[in-house]
PDB file of N, CA and C in Angstrom:
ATOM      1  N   UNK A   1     -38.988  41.459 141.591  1.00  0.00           N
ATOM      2  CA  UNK A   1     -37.836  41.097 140.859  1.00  0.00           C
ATOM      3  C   UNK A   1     -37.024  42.354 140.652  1.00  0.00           C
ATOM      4  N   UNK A   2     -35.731  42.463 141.282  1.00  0.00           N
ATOM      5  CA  UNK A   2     -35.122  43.568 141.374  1.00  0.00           C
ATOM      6  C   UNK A   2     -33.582  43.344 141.044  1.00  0.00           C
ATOM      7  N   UNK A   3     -33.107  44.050 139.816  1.00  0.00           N
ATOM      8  CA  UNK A   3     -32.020  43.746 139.736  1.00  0.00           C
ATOM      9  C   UNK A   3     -30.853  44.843 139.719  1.00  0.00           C
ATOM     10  N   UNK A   4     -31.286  46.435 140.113  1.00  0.00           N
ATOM     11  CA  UNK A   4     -30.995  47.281 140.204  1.00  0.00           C
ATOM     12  C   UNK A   4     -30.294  48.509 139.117  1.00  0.00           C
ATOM     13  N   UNK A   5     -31.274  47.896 138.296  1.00  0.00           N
ATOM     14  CA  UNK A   5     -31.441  48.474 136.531  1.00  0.00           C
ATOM     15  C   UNK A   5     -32.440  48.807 136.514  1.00  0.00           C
ATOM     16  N   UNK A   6     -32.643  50.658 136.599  1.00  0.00           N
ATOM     17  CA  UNK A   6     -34.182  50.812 135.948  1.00  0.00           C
ATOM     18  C   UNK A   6     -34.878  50.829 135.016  1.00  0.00           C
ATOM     19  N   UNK A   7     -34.008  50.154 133.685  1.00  0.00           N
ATOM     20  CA  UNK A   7     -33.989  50.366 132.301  1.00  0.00           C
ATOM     21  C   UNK A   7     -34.385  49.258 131.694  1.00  0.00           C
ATOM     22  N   UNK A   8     -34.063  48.111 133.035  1.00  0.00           N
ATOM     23  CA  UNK A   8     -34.402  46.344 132.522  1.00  0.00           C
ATOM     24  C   UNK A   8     -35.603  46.243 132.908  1.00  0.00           C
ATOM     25  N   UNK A   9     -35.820  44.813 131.854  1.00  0.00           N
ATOM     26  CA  UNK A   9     -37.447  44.493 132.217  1.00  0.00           C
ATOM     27  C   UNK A   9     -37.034  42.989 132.680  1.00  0.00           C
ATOM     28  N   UNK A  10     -38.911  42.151 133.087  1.00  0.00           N
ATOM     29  CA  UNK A  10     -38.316  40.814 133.444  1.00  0.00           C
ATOM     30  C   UNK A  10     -39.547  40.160 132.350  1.00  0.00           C
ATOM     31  N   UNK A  11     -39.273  39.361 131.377  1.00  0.00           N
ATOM     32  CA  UNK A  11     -40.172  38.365 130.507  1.00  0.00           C
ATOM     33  C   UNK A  11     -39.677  37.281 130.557  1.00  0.00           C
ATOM     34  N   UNK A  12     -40.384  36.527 130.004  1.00  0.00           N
ATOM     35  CA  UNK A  12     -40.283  35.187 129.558  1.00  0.00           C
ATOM     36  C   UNK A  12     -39.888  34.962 128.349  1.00  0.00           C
ATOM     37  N   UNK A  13     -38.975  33.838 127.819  1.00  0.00           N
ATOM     38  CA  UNK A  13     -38.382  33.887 126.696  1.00  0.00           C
ATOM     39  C   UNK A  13     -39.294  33.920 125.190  1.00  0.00           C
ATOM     40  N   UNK A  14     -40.394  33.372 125.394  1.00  0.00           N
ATOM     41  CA  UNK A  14     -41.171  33.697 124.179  1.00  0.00           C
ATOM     42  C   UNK A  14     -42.206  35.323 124.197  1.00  0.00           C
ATOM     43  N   UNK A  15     -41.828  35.774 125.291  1.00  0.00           N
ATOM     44  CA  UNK A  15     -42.796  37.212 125.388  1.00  0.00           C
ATOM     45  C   UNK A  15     -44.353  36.456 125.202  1.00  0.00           C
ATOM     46  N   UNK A  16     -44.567  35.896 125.564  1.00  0.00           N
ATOM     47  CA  UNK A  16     -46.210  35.082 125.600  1.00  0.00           C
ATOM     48  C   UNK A  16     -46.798  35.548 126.706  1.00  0.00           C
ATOM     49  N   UNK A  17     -48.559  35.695 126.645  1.00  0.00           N
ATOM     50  CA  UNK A  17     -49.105  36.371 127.907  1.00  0.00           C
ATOM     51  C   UNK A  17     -50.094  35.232 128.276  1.00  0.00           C
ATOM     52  N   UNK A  18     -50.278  35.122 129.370  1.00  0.00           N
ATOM     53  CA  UNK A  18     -49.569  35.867 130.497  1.00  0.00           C
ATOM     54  C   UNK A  18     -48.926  35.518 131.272  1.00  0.00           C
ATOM     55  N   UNK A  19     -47.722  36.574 131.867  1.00  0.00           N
ATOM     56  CA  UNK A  19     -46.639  36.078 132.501  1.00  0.00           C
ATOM     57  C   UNK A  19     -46.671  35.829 134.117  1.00  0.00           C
ATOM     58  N   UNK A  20     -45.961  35.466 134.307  1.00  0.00           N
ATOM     59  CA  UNK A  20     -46.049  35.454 136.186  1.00  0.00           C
ATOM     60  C   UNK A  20     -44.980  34.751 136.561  1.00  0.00           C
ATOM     61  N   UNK A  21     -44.564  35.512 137.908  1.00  0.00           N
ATOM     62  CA  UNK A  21     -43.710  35.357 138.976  1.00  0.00           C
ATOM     63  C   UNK A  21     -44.100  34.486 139.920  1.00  0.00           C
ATOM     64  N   UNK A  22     -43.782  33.772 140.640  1.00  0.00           N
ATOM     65  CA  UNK A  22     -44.171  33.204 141.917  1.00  0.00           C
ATOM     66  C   UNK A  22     -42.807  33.398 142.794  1.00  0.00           C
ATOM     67  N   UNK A  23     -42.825  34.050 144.109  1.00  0.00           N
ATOM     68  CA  UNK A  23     -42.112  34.385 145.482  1.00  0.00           C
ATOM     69  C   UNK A  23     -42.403  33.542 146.611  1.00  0.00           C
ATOM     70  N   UNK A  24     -41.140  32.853 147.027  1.00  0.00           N
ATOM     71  CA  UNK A  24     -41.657  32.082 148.365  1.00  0.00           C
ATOM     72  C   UNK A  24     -40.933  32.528 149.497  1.00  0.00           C
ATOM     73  N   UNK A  25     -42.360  33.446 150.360  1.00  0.00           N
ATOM     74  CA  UNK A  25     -41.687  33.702 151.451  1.00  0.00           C
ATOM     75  C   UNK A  25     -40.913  33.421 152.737  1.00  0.00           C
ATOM     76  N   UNK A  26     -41.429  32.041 152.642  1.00  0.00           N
ATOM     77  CA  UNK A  26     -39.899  31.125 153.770  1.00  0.00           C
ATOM     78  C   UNK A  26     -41.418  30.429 154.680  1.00  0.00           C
ATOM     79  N   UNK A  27     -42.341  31.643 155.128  1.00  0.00           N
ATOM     80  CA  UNK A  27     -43.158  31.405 155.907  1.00  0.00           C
ATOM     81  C   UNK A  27     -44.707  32.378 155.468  1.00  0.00           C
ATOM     82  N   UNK A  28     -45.310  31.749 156.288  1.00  0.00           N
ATOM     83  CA  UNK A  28     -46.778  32.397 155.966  1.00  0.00           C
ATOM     84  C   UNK A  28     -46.606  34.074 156.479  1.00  0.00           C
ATOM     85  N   UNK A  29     -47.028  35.056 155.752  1.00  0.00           N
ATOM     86  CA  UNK A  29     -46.988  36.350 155.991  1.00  0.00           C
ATOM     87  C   UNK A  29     -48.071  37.165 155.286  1.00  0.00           C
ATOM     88  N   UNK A  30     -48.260  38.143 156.026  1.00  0.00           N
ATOM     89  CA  UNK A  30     -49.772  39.175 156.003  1.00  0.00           C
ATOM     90  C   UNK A  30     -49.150  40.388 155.391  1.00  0.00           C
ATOM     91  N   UNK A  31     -49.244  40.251 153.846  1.00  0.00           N
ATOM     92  CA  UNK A  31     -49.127  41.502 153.070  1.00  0.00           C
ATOM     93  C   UNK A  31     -49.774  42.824 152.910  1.00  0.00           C
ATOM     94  N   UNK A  32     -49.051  43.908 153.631  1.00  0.00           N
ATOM     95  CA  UNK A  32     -50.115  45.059 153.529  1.00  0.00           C
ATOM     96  C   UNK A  32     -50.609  46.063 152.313  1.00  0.00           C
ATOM     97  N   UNK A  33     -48.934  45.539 151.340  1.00  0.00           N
ATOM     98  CA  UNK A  33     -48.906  45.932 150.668  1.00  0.00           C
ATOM     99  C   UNK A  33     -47.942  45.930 149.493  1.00  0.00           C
ATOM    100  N   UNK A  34     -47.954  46.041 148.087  1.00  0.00           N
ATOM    101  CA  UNK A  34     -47.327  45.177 147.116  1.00  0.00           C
ATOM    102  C   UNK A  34     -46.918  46.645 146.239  1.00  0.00           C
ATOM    103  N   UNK A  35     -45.555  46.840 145.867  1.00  0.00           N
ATOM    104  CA  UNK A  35     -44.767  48.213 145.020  1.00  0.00           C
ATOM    105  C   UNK A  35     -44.649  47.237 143.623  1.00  0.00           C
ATOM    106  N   UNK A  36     -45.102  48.550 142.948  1.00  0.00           N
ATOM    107  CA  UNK A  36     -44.775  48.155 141.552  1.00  0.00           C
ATOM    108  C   UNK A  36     -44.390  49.581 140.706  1.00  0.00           C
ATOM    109  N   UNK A  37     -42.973  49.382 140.198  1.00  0.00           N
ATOM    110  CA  UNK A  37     -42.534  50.356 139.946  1.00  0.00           C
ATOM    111  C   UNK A  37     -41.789  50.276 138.603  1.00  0.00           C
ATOM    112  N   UNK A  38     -42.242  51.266 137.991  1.00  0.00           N
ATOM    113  CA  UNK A  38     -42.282  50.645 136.453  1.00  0.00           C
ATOM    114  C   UNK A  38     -41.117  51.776 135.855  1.00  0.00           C
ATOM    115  N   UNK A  39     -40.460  51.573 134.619  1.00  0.00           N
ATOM    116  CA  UNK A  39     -39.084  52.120 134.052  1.00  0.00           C
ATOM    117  C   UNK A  39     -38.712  53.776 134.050  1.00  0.00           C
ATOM    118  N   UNK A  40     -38.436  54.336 134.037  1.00  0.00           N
ATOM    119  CA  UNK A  40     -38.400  55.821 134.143  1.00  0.00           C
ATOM    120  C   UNK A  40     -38.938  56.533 132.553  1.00  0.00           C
ATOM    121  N   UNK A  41     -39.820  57.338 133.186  1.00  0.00           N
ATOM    122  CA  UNK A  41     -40.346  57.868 131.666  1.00  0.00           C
ATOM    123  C   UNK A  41     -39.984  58.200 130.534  1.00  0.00           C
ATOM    124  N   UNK A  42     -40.379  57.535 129.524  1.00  0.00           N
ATOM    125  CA  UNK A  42     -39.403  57.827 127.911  1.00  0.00           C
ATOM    126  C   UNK A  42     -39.069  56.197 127.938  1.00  0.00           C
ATOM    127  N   UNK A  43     -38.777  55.600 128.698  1.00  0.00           N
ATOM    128  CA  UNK A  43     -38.026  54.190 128.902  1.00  0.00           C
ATOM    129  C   UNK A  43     -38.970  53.565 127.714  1.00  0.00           C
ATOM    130  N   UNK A  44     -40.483  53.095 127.807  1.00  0.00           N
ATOM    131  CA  UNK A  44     -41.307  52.792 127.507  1.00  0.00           C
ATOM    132  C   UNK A  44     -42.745  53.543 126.391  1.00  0.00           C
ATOM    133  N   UNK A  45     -43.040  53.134 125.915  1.00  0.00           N
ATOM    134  CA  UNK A  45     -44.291  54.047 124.958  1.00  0.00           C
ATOM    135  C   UNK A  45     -45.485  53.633 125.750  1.00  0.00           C
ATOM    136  N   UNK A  46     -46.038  54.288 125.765  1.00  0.00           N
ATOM    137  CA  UNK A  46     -47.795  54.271 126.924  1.00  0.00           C
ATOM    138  C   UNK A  46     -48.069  52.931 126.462  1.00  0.00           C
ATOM    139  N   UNK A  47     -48.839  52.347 127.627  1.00  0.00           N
ATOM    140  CA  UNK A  47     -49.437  50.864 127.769  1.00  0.00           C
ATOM    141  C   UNK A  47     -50.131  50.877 128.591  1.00  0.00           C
ATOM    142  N   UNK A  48     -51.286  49.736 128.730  1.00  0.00           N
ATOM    143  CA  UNK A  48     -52.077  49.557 129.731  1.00  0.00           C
ATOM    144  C   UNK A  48     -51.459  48.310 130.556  1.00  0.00           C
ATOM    145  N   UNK A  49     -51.389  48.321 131.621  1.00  0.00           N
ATOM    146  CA  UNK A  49     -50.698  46.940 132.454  1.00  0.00           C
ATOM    147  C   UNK A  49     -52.222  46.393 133.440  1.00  0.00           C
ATOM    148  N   UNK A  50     -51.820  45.149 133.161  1.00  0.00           N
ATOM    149  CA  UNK A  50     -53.524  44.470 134.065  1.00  0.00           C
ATOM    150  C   UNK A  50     -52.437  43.609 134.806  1.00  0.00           C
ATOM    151  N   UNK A  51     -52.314  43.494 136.053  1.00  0.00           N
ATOM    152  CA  UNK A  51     -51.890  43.048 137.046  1.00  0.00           C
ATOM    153  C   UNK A  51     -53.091  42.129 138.267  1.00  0.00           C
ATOM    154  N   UNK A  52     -52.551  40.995 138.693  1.00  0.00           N
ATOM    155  CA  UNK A  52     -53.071  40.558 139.787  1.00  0.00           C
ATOM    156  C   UNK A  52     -52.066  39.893 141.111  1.00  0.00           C
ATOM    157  N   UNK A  53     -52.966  40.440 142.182  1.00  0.00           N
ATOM    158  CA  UNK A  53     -51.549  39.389 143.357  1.00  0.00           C
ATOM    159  C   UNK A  53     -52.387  38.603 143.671  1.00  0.00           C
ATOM    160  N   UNK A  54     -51.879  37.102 144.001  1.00  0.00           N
ATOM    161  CA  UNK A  54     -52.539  36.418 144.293  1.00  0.00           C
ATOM    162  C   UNK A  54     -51.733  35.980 145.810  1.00  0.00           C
ATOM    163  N   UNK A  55     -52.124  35.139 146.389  1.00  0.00           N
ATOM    164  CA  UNK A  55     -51.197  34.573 147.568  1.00  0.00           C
ATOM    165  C   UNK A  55     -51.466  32.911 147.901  1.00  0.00           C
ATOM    166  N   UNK A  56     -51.030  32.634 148.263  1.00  0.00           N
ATOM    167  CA  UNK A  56     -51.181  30.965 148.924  1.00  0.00           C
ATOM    168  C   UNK A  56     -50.430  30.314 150.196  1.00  0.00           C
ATOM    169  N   UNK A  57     -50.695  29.363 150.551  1.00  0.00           N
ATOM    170  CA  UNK A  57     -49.959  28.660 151.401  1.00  0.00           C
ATOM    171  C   UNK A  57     -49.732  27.288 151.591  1.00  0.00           C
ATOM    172  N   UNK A  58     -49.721  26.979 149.808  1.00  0.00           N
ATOM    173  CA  UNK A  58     -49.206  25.661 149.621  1.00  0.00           C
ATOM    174  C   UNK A  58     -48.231  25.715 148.276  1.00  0.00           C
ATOM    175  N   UNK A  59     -48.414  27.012 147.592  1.00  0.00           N
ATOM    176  CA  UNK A  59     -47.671  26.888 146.511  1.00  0.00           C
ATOM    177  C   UNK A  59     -48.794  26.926 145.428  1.00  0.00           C
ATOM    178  N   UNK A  60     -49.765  26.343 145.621  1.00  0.00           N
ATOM    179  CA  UNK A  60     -50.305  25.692 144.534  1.00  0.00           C
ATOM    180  C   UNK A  60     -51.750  26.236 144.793  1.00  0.00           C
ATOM    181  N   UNK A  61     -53.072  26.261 145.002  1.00  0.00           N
ATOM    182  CA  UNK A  61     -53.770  27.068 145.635  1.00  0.00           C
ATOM    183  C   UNK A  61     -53.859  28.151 146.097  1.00  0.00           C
ATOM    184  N   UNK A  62     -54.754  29.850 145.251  1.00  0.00           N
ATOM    185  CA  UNK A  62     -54.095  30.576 144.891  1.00  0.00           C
ATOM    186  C   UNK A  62     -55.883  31.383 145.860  1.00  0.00           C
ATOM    187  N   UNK A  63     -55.536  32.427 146.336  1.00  0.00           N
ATOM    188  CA  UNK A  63     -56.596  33.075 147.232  1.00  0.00           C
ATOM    189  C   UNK A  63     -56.366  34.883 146.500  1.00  0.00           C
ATOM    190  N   UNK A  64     -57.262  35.130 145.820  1.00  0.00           N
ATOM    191  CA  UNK A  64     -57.174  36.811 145.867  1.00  0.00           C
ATOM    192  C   UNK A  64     -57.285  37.896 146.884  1.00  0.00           C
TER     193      UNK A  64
END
């Protein structure tokens, strides 16, 4: 989710955990690898972030 603000974040309207994105790539594709790039320092006060990618190929059915 890129909106070309390094200062913005992306939540959900109640800030409730946990959040998630879902991306549909048009077609089935072999990820080598996933960027996560977080606000420029000072932006934020230290946190721990727990992240997972998951993938599928129905939408709905989710493979780690």
């Amino acid at each position: 989710m890129v909106d070309g603000d390094p200062s913005s974040y992306w939540a959900n309207a109640n800030s409730a955990l946990p959040q998630w994105v879902q991306v549909n790539l048009g077609t089935r594709r072999t990820a080598g690898w996933v960027m996560l790039k977080l606000s420029p320092a000072g932006a934020w006060a230290t946190r721990t972030q727990t992240l997972a990618v998951r993938g599928s190929t129905d939408g709905a059915a989710s493979a780690r």
